[in-house]
Protein backbone atom coordinates (compact mmCIF):
# COMPACT_ATOMS: atom_id res chain seq x y z
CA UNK A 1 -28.80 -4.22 -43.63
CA UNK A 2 -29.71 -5.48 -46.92
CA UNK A 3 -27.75 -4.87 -50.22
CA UNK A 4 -31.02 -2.67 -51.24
CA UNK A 5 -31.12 -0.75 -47.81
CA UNK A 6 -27.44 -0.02 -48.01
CA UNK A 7 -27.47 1.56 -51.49
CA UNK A 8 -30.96 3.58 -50.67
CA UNK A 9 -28.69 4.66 -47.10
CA UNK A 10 -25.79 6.09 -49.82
CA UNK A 11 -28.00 7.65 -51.82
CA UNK A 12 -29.66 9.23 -49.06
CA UNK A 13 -26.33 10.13 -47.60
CA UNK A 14 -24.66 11.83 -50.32
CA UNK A 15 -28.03 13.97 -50.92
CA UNK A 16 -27.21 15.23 -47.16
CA UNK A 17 -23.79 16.59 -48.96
CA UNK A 18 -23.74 19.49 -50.83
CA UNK A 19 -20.15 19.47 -51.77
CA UNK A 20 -18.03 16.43 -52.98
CA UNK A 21 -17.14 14.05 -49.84
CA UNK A 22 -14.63 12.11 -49.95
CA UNK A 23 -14.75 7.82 -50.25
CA UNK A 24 -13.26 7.29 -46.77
CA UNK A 25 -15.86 9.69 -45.29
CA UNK A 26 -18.78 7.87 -47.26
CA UNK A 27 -17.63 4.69 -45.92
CA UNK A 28 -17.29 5.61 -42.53
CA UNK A 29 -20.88 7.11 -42.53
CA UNK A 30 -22.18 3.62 -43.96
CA UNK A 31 -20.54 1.50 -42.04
CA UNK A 32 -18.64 -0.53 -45.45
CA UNK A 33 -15.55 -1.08 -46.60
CA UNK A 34 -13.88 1.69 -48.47
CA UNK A 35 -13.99 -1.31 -51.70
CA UNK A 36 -17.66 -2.14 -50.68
CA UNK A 37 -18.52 1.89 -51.21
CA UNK A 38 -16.88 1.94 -53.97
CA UNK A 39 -18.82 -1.12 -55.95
CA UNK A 40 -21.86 -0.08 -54.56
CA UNK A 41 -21.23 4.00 -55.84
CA UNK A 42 -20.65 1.70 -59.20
CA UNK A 43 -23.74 -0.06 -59.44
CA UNK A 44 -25.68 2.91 -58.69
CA UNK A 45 -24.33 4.88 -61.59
CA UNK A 46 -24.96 2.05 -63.59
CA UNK A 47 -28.91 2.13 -62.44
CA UNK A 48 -28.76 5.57 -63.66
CA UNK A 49 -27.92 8.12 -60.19
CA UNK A 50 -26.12 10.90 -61.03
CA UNK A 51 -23.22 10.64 -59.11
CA UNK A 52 -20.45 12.65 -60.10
CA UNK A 53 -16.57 11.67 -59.10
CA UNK A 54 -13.94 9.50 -58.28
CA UNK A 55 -11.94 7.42 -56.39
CA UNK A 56 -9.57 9.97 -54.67
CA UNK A 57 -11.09 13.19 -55.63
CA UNK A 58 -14.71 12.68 -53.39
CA UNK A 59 -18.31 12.42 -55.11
CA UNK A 60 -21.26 14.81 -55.14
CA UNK A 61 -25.04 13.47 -56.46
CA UNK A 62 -26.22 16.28 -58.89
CA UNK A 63 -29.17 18.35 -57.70
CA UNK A 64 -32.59 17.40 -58.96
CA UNK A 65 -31.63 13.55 -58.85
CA UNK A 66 -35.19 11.60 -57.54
CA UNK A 67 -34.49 8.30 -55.42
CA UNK A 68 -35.95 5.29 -57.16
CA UNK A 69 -39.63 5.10 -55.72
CA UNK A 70 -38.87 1.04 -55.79
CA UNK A 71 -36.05 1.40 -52.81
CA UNK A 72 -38.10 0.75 -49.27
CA UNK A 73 -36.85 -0.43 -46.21
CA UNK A 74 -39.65 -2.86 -44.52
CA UNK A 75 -40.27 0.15 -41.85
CA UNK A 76 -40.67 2.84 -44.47
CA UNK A 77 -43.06 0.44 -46.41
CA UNK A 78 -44.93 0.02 -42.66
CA UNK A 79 -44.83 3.53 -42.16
CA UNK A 80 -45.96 4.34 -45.83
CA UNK A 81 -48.65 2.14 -46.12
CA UNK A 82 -50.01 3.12 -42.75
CA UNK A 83 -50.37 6.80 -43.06
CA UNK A 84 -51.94 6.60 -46.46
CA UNK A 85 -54.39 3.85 -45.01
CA UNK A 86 -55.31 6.48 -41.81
CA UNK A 87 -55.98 9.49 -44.82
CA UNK A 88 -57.95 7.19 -46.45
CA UNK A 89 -60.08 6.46 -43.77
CA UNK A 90 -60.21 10.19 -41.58
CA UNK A 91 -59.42 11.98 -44.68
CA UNK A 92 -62.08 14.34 -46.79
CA UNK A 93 -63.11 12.69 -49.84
CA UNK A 94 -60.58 14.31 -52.35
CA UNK A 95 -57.88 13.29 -49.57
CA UNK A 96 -58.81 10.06 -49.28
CA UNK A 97 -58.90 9.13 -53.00
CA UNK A 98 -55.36 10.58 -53.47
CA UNK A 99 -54.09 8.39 -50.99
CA UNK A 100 -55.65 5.34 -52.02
CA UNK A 101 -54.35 6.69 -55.87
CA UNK A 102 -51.03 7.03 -54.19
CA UNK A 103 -50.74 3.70 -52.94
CA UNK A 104 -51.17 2.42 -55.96
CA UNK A 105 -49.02 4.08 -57.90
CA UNK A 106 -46.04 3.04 -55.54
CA UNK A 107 -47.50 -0.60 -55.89
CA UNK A 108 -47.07 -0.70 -59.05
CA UNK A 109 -43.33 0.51 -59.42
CA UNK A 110 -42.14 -1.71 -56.76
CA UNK A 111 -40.20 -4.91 -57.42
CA UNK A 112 -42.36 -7.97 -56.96
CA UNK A 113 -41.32 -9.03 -53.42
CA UNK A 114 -42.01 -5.69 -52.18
CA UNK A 115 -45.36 -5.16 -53.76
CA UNK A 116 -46.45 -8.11 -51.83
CA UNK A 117 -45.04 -6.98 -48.45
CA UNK A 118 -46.99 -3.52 -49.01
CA UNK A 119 -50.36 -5.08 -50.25
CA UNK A 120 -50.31 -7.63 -47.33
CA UNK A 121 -49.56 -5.01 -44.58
CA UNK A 122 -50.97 -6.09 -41.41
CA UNK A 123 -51.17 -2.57 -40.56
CA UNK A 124 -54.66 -1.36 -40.29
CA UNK A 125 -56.88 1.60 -39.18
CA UNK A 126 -59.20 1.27 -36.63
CA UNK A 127 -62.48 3.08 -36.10
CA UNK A 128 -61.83 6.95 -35.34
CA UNK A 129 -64.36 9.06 -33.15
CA UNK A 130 -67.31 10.80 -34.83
CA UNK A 131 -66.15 13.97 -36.88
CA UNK A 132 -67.66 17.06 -36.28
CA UNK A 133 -69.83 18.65 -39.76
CA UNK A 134 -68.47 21.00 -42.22
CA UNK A 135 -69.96 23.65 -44.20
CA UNK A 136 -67.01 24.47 -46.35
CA UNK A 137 -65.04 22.15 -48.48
CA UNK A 138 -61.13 21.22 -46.57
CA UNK A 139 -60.31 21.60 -50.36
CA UNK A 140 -60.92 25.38 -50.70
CA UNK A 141 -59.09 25.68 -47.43
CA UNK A 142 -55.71 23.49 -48.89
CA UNK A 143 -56.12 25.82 -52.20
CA UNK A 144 -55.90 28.76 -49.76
CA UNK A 145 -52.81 27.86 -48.03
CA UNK A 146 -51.29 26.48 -50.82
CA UNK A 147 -51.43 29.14 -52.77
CA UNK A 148 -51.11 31.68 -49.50
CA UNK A 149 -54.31 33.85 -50.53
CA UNK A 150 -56.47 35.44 -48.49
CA UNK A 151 -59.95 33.96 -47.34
CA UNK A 152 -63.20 35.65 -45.90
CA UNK A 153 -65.19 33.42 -43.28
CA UNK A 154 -68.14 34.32 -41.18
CA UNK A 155 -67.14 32.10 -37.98
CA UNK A 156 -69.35 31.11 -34.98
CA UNK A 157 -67.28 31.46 -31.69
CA UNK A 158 -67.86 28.74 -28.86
CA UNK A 159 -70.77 31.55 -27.42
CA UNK A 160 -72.41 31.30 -30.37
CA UNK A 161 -70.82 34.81 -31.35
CA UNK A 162 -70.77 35.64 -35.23
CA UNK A 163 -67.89 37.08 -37.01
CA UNK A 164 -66.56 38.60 -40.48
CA UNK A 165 -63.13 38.23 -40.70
CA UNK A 166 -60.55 38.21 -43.43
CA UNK A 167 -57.90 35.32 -43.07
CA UNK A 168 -54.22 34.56 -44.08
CA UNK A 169 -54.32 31.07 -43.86
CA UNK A 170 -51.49 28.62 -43.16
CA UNK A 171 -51.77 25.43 -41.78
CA UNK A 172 -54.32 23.13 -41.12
CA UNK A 173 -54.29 20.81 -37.99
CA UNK A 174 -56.20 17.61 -38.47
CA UNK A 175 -57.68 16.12 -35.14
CA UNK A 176 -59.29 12.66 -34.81
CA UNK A 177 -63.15 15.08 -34.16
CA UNK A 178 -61.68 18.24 -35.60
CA UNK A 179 -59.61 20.35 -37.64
CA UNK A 180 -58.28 23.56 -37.01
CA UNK A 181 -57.23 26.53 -39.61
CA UNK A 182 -54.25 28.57 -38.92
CA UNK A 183 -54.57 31.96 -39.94
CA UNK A 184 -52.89 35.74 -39.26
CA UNK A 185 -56.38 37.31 -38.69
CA UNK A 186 -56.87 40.80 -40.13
CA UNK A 187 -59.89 41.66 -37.42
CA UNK A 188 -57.54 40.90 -34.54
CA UNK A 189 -54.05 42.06 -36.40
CA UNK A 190 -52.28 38.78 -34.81
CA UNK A 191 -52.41 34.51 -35.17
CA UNK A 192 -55.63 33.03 -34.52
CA UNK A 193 -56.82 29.22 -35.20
CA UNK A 194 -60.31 29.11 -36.58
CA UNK A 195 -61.98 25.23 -36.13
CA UNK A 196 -63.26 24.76 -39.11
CA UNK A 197 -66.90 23.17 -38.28
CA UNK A 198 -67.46 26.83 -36.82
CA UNK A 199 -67.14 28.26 -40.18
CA UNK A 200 -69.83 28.86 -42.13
CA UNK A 201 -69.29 30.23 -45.00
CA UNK A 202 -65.56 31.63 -46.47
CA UNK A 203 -64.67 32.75 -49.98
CA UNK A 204 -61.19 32.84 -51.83
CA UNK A 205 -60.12 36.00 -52.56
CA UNK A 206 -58.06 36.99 -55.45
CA UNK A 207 -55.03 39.01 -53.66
CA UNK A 208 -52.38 36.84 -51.63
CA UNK A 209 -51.07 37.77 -48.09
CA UNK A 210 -48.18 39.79 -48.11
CA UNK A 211 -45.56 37.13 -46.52
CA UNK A 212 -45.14 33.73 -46.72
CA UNK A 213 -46.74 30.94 -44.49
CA UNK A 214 -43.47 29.10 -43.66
CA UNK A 215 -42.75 32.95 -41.78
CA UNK A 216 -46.48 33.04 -40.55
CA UNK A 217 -45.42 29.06 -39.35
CA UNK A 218 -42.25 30.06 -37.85
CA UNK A 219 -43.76 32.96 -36.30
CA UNK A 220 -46.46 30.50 -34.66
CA UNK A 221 -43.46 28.28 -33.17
CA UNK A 222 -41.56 31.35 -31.34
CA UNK A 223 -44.49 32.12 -29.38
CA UNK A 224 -44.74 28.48 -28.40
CA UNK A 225 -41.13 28.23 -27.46
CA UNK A 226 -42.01 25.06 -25.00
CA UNK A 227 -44.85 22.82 -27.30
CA UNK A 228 -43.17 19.94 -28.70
CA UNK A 229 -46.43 19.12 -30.21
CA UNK A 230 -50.04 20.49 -31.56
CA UNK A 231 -52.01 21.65 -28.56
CA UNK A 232 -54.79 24.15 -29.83
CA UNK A 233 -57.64 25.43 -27.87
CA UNK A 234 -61.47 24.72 -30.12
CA UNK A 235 -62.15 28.28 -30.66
CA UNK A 236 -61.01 31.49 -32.28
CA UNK A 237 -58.21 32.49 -29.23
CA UNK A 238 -54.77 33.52 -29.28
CA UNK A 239 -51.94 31.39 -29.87
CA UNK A 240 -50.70 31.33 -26.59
C-alpha cells in the first residue's frame, strides 16, 4: 500500500483501541517494521493526530480525534463517489442536493491528485425504474425518525382499506420503485412497515416514543433471525 494508505490504516487501527497498544502489536497489525511504525506514528503527530505515547509504554489516539477528510484509498474514493452519485439521482430533492453539496465539499479538501481521481470517476448511475408518487415529504418522515417522535398517517392498504394510525417511526428502506417506513404501530401494538406512496396524509406530533429506535431496530432483527438482507412485503403486514 501507499505511504498515504498506510498512515490512514494506523489511524484507523489505533481508533479500533481503546486502551494504549503497544508498538510491536501496531506493527504486527500493519504489516511494518517496528522502525517504520514508529516514523510513521511521528509524522502523524506532526500533521496534528492526537496520539498519545511512546516507544515502550504503547499509544492510545484521544477520543474525539476526526481522520483527515483528504486520506482516501482509490476504492473508498470509488465507493464514495458512487453512492453520493446514486442519492443524487434516486434521492428526494433535499437528498439529492446534500449529496451533490457533499461531494463537493470533500473535493475541495482533497490534495490535488485526488480531486482529479474523484471528479473523473468513471463510475456512473444508470437509469432506475419509475418511482412510485408521494403525498408526504421523505423529509418530514427523516425529521420523525431522527428525532424518534411520533407521527399520525391515514394509510391506504393494498385493498384499498383506509386507516388512522399513530406511528413510532424508525427506519426508512429505500427501494429502486419504493420506500418503506418502519414503525411500532400503536393500532396494532407491534412492528409494521408502512410504504410510503400509500400514505396520504401524516402529521408530526409533539411527544416522542417512549424507547429508542436503535431498540425498535434491534427488536426488528430478532424476529428476522435468518434475513441477511431487506426483504419487506408492499403493505402494512407484520414483520415476519
Amino acid at each position: 500500500m501507499s505511504r498515504s494508505e498506510r498512515l490512514l490504516r494506523l489511524l484507523q487501527v489505533l481508533r479500533n483501541h481503546r486502551r494504549p497498544v503497544s508498538g510491536q502489536a501496531l506493527a504486527a497489525e500493519i504489516g511494518v517494521s517496528i522502525r517504520t511504525l514508529y516514523r510513521d506514528i511521528a509524522s502523524l503527530q506532526a500533521q496534528g493526530a492526537a496520539i498519545e505515547g511512546a516507544p515502550g509504554v504503547g499509544y492510545v489516539m484521544k477520543s474525539g480525534f476526526m481522520l483527515p477528510p483528504l486520506m482516501f484509498g482509490s476504492e473508498e474514493l470509488d465507493a464514495l463517489v458512487l453512492g453520493m452519485r446514486w442519492v443524487a439521482d434516486r434521492g428526494d430533492r433535499i437528498l439529492a442536493n446534500a449529496a451533490l453539496s457533499t461531494l463537493a465539499k470533500i473535493s475541495d479538501v482533497l490534495p490535488p491528485q485526488l480531486r482529479r481521481e474523484l471528479q473523473e470517476s468513471s463510475l456512473l448511475v444508470g437509469a432506475g425504474l419509475k418511482t412510485s408518487r408521494h403525498s408526504i415529504a421523505p423529509d418530514l418522515l427523516r425529521v420523525a425518525i431522527r428525532e424518534e417522535r411520533k407521527l399520525q398517517i391515514t394509510y391506504g392498504d393494498a385493498s384499498g382499506a383506509v386507516s388512522q394510525r399513530v406511528v413510532w417511526p424508525f427506519a426508512l428502506v429505500y427501494f429502486d420503485q419504493s420506500r418503506v417506513l418502519m414503525c411500532w404501530c400503536e393500532l396494532r401494538g407491534d412492528l409494521r412497515n408502512f410504504r410510503t406512496d400509500r400514505i396520504s396524509e401524516a402529521a408530526l406530533l409533539e411527544v416522542g416514543y417512549p424507547t429508542h429506535r436503535q431498540a425498535l431496530l434491534r427488536q426488528w432483527r430478532r424476529s428476522q433471525p435468518a434475513v441477511d438482507h431487506l426483504i419487506l412485503p408492499d403493505s402494512d403486514s407484520d414483520f415476519g
